[in-house]
Protein backbone atom coordinates (compact mmCIF):
# COMPACT_ATOMS: atom_id res chain seq x y z
CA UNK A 1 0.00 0.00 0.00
CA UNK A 2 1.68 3.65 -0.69
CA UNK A 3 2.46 5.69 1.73
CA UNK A 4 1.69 9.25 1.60
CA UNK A 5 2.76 12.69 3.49
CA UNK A 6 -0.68 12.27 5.05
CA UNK A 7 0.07 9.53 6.99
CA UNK A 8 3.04 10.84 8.15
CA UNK A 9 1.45 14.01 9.14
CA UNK A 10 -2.21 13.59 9.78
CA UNK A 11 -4.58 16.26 8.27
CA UNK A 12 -7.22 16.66 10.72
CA UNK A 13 -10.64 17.05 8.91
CA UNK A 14 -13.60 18.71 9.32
CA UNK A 15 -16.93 20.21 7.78
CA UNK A 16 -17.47 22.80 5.78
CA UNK A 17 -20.58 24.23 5.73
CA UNK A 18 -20.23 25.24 2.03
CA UNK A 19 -19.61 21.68 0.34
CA UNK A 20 -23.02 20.46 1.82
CA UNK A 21 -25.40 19.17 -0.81
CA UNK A 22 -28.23 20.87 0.55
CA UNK A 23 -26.56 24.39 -0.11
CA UNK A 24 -25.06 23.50 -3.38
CA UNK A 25 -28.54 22.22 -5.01
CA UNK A 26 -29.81 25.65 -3.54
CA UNK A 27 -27.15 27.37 -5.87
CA UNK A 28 -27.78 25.55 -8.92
CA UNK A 29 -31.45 25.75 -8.81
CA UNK A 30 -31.07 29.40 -8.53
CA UNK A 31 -28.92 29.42 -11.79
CA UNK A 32 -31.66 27.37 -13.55
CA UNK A 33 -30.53 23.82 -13.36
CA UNK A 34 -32.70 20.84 -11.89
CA UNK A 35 -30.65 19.59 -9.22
CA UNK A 36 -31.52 16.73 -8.33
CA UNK A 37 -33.21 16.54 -4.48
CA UNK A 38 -30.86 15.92 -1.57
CA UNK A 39 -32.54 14.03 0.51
CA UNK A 40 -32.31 10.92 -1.43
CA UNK A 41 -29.33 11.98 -3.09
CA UNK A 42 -26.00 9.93 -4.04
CA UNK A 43 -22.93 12.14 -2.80
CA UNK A 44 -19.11 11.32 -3.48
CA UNK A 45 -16.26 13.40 -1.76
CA UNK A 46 -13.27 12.43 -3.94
CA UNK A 47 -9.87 12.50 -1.48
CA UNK A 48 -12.07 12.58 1.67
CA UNK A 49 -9.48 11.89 4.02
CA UNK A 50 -10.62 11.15 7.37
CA UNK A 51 -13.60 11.87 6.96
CA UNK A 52 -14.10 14.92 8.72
CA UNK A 53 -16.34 16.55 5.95
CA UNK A 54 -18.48 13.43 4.49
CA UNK A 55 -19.36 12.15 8.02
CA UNK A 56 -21.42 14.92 9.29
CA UNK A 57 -23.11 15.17 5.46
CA UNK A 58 -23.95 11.19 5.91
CA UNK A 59 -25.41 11.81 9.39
CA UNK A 60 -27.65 15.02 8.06
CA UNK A 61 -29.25 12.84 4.84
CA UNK A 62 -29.67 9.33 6.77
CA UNK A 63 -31.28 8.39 3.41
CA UNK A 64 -29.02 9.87 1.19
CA UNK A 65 -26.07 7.05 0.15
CA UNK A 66 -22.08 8.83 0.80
CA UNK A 67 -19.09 7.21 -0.95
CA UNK A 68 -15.59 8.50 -0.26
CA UNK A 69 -12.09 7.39 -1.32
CA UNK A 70 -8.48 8.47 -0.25
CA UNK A 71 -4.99 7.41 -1.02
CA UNK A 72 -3.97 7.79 1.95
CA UNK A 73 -4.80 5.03 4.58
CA UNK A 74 -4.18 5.89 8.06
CA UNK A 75 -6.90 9.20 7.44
CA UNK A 76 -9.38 6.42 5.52
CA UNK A 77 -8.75 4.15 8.46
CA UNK A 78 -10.01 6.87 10.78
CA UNK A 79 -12.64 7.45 8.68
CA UNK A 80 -13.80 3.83 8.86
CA UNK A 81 -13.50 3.67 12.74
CA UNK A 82 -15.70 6.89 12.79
CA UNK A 83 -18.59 5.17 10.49
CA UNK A 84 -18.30 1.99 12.80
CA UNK A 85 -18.55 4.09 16.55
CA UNK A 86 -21.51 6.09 14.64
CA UNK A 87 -23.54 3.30 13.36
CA UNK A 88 -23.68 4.42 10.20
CA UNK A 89 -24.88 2.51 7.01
CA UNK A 90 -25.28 5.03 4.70
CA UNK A 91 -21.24 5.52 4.48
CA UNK A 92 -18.80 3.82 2.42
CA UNK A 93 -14.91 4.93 2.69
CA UNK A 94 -12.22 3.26 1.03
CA UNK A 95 -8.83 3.72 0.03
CA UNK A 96 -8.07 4.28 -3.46
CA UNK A 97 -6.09 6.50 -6.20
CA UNK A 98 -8.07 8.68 -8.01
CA UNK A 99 -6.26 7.87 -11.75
CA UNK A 100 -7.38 4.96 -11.21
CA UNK A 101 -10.19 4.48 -9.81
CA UNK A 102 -12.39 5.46 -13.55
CA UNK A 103 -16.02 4.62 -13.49
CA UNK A 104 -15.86 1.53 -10.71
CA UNK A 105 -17.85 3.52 -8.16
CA UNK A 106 -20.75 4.73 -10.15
CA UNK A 107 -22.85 7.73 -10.72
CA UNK A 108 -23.40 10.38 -8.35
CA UNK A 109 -25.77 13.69 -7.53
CA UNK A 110 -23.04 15.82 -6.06
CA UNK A 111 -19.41 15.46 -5.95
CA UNK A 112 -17.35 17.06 -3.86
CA UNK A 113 -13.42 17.83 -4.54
CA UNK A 114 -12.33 19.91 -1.35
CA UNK A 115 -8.65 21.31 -1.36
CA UNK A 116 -7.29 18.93 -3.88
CA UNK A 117 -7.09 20.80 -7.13
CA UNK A 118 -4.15 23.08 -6.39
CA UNK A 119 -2.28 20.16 -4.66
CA UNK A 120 -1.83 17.70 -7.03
CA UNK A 121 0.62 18.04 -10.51
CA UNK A 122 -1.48 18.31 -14.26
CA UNK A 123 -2.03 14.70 -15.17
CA UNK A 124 -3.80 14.18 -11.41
CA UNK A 125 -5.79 17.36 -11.97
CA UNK A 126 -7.00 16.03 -15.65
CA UNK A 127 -7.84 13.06 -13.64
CA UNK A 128 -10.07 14.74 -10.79
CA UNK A 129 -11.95 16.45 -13.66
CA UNK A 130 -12.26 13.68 -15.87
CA UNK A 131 -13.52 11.44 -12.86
CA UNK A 132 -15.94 14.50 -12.07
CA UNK A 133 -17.36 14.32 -15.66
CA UNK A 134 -17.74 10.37 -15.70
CA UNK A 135 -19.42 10.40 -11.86
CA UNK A 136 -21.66 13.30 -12.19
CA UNK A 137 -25.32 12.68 -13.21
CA UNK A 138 -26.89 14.31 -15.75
CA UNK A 139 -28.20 17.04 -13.93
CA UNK A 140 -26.07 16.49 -11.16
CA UNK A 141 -23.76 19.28 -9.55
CA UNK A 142 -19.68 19.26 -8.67
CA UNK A 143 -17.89 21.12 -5.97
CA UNK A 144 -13.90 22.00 -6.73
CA UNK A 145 -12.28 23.66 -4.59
CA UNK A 146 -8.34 25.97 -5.85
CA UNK A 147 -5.80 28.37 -4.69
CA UNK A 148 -6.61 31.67 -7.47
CA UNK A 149 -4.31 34.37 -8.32
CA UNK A 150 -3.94 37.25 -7.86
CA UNK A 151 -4.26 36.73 -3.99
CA UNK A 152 -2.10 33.72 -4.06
CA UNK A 153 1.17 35.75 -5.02
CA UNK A 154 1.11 36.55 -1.64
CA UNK A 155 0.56 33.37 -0.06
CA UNK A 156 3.35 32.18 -2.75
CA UNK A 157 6.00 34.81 -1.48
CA UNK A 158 6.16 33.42 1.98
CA UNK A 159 5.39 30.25 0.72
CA UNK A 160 8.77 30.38 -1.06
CA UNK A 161 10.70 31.59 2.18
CA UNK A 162 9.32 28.66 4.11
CA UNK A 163 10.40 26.26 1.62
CA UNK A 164 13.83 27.60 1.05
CA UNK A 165 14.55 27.79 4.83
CA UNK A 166 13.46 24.16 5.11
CA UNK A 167 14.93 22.47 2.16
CA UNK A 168 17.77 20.61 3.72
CA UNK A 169 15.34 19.65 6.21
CA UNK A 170 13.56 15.76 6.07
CA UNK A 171 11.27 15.63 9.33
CA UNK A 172 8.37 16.72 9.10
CA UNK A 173 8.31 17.67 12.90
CA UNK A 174 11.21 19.50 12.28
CA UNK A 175 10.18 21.49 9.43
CA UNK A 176 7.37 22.39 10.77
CA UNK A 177 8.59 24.01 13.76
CA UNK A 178 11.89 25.58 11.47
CA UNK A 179 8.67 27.24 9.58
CA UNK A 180 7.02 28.57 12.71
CA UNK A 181 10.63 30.11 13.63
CA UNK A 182 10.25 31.56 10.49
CA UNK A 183 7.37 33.11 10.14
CA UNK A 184 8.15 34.88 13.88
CA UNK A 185 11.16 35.94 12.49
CA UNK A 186 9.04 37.74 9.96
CA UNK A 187 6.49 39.32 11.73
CA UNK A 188 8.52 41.47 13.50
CA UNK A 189 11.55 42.19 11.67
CA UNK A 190 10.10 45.22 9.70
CA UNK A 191 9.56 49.14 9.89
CA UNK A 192 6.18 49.31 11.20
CA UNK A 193 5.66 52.46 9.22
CA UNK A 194 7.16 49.79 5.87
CA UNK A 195 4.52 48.99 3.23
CA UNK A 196 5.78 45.79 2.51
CA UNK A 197 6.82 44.95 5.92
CA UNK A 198 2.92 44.94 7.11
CA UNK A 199 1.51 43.21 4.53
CA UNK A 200 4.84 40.24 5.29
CA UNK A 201 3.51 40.37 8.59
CA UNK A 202 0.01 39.98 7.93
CA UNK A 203 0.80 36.88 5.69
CA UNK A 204 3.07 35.70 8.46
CA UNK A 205 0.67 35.68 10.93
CA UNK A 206 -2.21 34.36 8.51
CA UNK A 207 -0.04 31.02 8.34
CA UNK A 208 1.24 31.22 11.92
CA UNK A 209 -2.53 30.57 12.76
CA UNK A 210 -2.46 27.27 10.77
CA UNK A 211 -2.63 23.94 12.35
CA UNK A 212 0.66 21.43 12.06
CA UNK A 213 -1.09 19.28 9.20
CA UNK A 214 -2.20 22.57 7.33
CA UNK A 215 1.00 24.20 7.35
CA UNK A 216 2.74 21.04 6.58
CA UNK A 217 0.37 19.78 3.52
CA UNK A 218 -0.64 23.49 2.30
CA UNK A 219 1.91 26.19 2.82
CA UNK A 220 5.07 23.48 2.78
CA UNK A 221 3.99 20.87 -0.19
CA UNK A 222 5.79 20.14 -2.80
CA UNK A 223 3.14 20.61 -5.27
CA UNK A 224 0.66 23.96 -4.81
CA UNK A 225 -0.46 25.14 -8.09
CA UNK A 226 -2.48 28.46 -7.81
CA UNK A 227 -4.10 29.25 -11.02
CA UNK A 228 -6.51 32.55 -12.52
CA UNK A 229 -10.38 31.99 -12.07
CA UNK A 230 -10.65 31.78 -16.14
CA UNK A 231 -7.65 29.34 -16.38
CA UNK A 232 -10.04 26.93 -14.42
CA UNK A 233 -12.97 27.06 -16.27
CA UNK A 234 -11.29 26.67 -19.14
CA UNK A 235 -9.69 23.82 -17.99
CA UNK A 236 -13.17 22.09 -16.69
CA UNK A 237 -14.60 22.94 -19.92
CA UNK A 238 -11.95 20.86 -21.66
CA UNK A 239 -13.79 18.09 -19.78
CA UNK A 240 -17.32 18.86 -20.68
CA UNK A 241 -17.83 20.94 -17.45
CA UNK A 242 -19.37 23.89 -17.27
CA UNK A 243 -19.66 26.81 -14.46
CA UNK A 244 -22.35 27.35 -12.26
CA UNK A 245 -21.90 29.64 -9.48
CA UNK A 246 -19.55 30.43 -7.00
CA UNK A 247 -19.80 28.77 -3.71
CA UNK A 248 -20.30 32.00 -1.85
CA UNK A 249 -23.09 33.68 -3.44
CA UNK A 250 -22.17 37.03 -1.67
CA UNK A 251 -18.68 36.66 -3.50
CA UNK A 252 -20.32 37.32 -7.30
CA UNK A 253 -22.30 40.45 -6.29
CA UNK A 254 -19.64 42.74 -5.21
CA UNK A 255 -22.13 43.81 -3.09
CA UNK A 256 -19.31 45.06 -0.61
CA UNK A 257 -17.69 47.27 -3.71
CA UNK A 258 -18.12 51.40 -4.39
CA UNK A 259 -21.01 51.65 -6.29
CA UNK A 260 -18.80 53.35 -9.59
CA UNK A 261 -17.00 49.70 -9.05
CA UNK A 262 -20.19 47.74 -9.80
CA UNK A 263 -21.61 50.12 -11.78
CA UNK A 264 -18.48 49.03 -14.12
CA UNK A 265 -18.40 45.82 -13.58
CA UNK A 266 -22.39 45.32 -14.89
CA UNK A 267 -21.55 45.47 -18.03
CA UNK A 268 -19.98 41.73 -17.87
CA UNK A 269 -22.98 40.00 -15.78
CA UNK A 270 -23.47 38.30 -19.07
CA UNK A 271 -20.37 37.33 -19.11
CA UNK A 272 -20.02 35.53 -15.17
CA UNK A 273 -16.66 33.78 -16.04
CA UNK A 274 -15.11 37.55 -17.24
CA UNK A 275 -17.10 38.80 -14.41
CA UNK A 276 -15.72 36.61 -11.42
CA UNK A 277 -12.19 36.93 -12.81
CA UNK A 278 -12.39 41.11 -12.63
CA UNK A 279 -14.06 40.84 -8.99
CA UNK A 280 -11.42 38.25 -8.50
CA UNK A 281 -8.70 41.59 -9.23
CA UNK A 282 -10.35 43.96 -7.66
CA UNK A 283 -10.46 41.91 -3.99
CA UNK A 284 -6.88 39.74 -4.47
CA UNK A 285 -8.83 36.83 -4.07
CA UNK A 286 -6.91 33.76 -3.08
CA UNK A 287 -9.12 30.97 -2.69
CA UNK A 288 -12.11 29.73 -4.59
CA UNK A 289 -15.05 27.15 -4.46
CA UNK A 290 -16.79 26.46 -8.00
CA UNK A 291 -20.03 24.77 -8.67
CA UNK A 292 -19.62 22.65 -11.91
CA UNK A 293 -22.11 20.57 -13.64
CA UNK A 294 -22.45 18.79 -17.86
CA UNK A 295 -21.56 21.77 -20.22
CA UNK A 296 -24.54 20.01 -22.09
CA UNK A 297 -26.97 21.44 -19.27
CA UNK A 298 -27.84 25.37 -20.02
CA UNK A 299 -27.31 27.56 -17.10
CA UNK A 300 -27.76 31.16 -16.54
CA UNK A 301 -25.73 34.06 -16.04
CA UNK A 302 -27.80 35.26 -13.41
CA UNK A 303 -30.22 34.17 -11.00
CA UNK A 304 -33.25 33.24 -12.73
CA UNK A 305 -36.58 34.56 -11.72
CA UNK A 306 -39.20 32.56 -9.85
CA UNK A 307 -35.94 30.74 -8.90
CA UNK A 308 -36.08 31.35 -4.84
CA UNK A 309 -39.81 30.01 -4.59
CA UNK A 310 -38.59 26.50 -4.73
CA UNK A 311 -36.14 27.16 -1.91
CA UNK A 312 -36.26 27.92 2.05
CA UNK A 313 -35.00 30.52 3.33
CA UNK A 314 -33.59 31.30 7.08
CA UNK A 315 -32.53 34.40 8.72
CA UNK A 316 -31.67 35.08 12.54
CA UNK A 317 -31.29 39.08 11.23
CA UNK A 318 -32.12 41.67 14.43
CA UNK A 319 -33.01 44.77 13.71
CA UNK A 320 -31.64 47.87 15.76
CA UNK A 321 -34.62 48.96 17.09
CA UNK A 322 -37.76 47.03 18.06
CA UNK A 323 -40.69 46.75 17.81
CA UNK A 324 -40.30 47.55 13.20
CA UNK A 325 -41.97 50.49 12.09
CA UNK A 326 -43.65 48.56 8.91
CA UNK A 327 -44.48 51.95 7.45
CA UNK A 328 -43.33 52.79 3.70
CA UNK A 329 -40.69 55.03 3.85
CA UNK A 330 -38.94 54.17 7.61
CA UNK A 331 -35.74 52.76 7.65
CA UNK A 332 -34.54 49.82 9.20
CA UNK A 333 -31.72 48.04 10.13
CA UNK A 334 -31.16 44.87 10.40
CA UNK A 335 -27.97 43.15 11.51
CA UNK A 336 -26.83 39.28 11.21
CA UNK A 337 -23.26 38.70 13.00
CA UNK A 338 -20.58 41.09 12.90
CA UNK A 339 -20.44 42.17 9.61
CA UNK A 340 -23.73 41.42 7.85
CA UNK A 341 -26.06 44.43 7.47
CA UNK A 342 -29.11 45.72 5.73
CA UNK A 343 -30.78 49.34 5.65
CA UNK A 344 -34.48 49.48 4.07
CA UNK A 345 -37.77 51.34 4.21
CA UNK A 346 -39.64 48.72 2.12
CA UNK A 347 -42.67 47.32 4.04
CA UNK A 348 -42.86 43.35 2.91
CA UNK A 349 -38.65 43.63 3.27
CA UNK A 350 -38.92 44.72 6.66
CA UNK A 351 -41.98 42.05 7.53
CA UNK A 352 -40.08 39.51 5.68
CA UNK A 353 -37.14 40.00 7.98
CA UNK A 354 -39.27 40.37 11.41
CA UNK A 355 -41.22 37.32 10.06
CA UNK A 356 -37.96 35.35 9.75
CA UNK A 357 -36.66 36.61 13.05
CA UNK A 358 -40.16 35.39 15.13
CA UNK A 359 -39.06 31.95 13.74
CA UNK A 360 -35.38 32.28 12.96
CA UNK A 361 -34.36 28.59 14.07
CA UNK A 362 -36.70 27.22 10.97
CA UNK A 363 -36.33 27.23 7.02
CA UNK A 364 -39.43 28.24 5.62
CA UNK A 365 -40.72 27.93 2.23
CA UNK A 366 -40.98 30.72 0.19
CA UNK A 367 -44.98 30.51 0.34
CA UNK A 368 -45.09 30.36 4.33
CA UNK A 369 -42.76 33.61 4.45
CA UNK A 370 -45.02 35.46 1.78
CA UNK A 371 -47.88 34.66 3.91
CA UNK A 372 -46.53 35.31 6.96
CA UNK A 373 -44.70 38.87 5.69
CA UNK A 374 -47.74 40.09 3.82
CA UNK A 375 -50.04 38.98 7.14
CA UNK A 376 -48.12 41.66 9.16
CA UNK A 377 -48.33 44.54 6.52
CA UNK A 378 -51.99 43.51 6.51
CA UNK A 379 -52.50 42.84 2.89
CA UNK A 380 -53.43 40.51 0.67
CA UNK A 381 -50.72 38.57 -1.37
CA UNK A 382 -50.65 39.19 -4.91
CA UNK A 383 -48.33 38.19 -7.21
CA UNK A 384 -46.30 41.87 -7.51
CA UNK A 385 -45.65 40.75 -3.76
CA UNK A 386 -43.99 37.68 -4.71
CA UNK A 387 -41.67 39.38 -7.12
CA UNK A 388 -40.84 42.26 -4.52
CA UNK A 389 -40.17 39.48 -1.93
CA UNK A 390 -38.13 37.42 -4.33
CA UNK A 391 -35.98 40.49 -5.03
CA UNK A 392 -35.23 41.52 -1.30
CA UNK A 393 -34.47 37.60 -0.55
CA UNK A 394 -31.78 37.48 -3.07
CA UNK A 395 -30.20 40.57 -2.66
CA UNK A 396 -30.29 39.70 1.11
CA UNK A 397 -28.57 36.26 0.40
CA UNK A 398 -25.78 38.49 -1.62
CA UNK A 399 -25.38 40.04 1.87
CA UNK A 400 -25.01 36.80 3.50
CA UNK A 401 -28.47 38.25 5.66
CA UNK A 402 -30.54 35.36 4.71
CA UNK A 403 -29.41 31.11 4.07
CA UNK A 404 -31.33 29.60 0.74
CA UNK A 405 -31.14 25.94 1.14
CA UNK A 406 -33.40 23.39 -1.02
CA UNK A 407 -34.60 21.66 1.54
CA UNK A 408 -35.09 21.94 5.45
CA UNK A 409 -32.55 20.94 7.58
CA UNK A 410 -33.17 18.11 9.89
CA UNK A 411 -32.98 19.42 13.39
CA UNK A 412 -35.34 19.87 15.85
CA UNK A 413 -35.79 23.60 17.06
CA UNK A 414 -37.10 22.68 20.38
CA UNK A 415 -35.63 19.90 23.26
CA UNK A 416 -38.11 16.88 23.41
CA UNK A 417 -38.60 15.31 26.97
CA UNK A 418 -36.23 12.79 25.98
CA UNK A 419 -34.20 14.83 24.49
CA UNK A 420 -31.92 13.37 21.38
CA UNK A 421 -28.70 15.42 19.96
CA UNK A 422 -27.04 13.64 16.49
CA UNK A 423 -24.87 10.83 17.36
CA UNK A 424 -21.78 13.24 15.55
CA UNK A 425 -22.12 15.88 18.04
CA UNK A 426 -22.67 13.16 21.18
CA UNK A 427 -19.24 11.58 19.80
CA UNK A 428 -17.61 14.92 19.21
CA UNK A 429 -18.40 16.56 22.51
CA UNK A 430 -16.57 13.38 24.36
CA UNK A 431 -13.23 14.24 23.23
CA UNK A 432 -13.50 18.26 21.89
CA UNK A 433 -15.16 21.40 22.54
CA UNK A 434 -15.51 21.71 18.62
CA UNK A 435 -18.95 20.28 17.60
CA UNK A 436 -20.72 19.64 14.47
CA UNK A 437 -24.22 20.96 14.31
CA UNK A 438 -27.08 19.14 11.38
CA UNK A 439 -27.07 22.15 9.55
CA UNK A 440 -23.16 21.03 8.43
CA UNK A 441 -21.36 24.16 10.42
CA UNK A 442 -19.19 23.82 13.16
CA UNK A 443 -19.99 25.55 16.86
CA UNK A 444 -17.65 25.68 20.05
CA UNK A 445 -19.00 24.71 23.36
CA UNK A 446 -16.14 26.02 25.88
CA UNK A 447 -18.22 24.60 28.98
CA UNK A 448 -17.30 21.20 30.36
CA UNK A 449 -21.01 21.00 31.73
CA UNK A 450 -22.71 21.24 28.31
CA UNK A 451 -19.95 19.12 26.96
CA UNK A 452 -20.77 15.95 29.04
CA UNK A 453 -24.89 17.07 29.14
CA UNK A 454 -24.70 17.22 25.24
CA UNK A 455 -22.87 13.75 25.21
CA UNK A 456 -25.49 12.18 27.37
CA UNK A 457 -28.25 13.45 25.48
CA UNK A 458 -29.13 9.77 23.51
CA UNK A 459 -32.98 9.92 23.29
CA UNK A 460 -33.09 7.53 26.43
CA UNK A 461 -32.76 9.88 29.14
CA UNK A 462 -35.68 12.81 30.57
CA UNK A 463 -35.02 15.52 32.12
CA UNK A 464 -34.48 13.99 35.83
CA UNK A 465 -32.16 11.64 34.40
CA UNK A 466 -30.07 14.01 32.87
CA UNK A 467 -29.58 16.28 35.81
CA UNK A 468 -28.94 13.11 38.18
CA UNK A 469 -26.62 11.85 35.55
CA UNK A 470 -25.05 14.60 35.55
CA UNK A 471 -24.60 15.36 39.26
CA UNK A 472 -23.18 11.71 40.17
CA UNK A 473 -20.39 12.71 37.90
CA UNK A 474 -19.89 15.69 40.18
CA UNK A 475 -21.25 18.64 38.34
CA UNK A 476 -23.51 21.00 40.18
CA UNK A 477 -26.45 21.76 37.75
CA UNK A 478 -30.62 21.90 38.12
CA UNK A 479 -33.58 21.36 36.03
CA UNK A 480 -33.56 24.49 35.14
CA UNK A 481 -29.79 24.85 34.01
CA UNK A 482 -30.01 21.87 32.01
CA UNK A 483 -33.63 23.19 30.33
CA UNK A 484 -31.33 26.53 29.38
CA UNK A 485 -28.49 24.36 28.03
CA UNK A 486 -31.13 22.04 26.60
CA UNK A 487 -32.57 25.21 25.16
CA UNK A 488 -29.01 26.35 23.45
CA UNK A 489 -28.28 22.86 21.67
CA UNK A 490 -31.75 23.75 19.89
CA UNK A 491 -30.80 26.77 18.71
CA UNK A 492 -27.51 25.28 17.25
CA UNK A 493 -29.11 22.99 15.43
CA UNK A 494 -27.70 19.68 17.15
CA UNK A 495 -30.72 17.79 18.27
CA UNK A 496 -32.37 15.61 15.96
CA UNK A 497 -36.66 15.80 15.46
């Protein structure tokens, strides 16, 4: 069996919430193409490693059917001891090379091809898109994942330092560590009033934050082949592949850009590869995740309308002041996170967004949130209302205000007597304080209490149990403490219905 720099240095996995099926069939349907439905759906994640990012898609869609495949063997073993401890069934994993590998596993809904692209030389990367071609389903849609230009020249500078100062260097341990000396090195031996000097530093520090296996595998590899946005394409449509959408919707709106900027750029939203690639200059972009599917589908430029009525939508957007003045012609703002904002005077926008908020831990369909917003401006729905709402939903998912997904998730949104988290999040919370929620994101729980109560929480025990449970193994907690932790694992998204 080969050996690979994987199993010498293990590459910890883990989800990411923008591979999951039911956010990339959202995507595609909103670009016009059929995807098919996820719930049901046949996913491959080609070089999976351990696991860490199929796993939590496998327990989300119990009746969907996940194949994954990785040359290296200590991550797929892992993997494999993972599927066992979980129960799963609807999980295969094995070890294999992706040249070779051709049409043996069959066809598949979504593929996924995380952080492998830029990593591997040519012929492999012919391979990954030739094996994406012959696995994808007719309608079905691809996730591939690159290092882009021009923000990569950046990430290639240091990347160059690191790699000279360790090239007489063979253990891995070692390297690593001569890297981190490095990059300290770095950080502070410049002018702090030097132009170049910051933006070393601010590179340094970027990588300093990386765990062992990333900097080992990413920023120290042999092989990491950046490339332009266009060069891609080009090379998937050598392949019969064709581009969808970016994986970050918010990403091809340059939304965030002075309004001369995108008043510019418009004149090549006909043109979305030409598009991406100029809003690709303009922010140094250095990463990318593209949505691929049969060049012999047709797929628009743009959003096409009636689109986001077939999807649900979510929002936990507060606005600044409460209770919302619903009158035409008073602003509002609304806020999501830290960065995520939205000012409007629009009556169904601002109902849409206090409807969402009154039941922010559910997806609704588009119908229900029509209903609901037009119930609270206190008119009836017409069609012109649809269109309106349609508009303000997608220009608030190119703010990253609202999530389209095609289907519901499937967690509960309140504790049950008995109450039940995912068997993922039980199994992460023994051993971490990082834990995967059913909606594929991740979520830190920093308090040993909620740790173990989350771990304990199999379906089997009530709420008396729980807290006795808990207090035999010396924590101090009530019925009421546990209801309020209870209460936060809902809101999360890790307890199943």
């Amino acid at each position: 069996m080969t050996q690979t720099d994987y199993d010498d240095v293990p590459y910890i996995g883990h989800a990411h919430a923008e591979t999951h099926p039911n956010r990339l069939a959202a995507l595609a349907r909103l670009f016009g193409l059929d995807a098919p439905p996820v719930e049901t759906a046949r996913i491959l994640e080609i070089a999976c490693g351990d696991g860490g990012n199929l796993i939590p898609i496998a327990c989300s869609l119990p009746k969907a059917h996940c194949v994954g495949f990785d040359l290296a063997s200590t991550a797929v073993a892992r993997a494999l001891e993972q599927v066992s401890r979980l129960g799963l069934t609807n999980a295969r994993i094995d070890v294999a090379d992706l040249t070779s590998v051709g049409k043996t596993l069959g066809e598949f809904d979504y593929v996924i091809a995380h952080g492998l692209y830029s990593w591997v030389p040519r012929p492999v990367r012919d391979a990954l898109l030739a094996l994406v071609r012959d696995s994808l389903s007719r309608n079905g849609v691809a996730l591939v994942s690159y290092n882009v230009y021009p923000g990569w020249h950046i990430g290639r500078m240091v990347r160059d330092m690191l790699r000279y100062h360790t090239g007489g260097v063979g253990d891995p341990a070692t390297r690593i560590a001569q890297s981190r000396a490095l990059l300290d090195f770095l950080i502070v031996a410049h002018d702090a009033n030097d132009t170049y000097g910051k933006l070393l530093a601010k590179e340094c520090e970027r990588i300093a934050g990386h765990s062992p296996g990333h900097l080992f595998h990413d920023d120290l590899a042999e092989i990491n082949e950046p490339v332009y946005f266009h060069e891609f394409v080009a090379h998937a449509a050598d392949f019969g592949l064709a581009f969808v959408a970016d994986a970050d919707f918010a990403t091809m709106t340059g939304a965030e850009l002075p309004q001369s900027a995108r008043e510019k750029l418009e004149v090549l939203r006909d043109d979305p590869v030409a598009h991406g690639q100029y809003l690709d200059f303009v922010r140094c972009r250095r990463f990318r995740g593209t949505l691929l599917c049969h060049a012999s589908n047709r797929v628009a430029a743009w959003p096409v309308p009636g689109s986001v009525r077939r999807l649900f939508v979510a929002s936990a957007a507060t606005p600044d002041l409460r209770p919302v003045d619903l009158t035409p012609g008073v602003e509002a703002h609304f806020r999501w996170g830290s960065r995520a904002s939205l000012k409007t005077d629009h009556p169904l926008a601002k109902a849409a967004f206090v409807a969402l908020r009154e039941r922010w831990r559910e997806q609704l369909s588009f119908d229900a949130l029509l209903a609901a917003a037009c119930a609270l401006v206190r008119h009836p729905v017409g069609e012109d209302d649809a269109t309106a709402l349609e508009a303000i939903l997608l220009g608030a998912f190119g703010l990253r205000m609202v999530e389209l997904t095609s289907a519901p998730w499937g967690y509960s949104t309140t504790p049950s007597a008995r109450p039940h988290a995912s068997a993922l999040a039980r199994l992460e919370a023994e051993s971490r304080d990082v834990v995967t929620t059913l909606a594929h994101r991740r979520v830190r729980i920093d308090e040993a209490l909620a740790l173990r109560l989350l771990s304990l929480c199999d379906g089997t025990r009530d709420m008396d149990t729980l807290v006795a449970d808990l207090t035999a193994a010396g924590h101090s907690i009530d019925r009421a403490g546990a209801a309020q932790r209870l209460e936060g694992f809902a809101q999360l998204g890790l307890l199943v219905r």
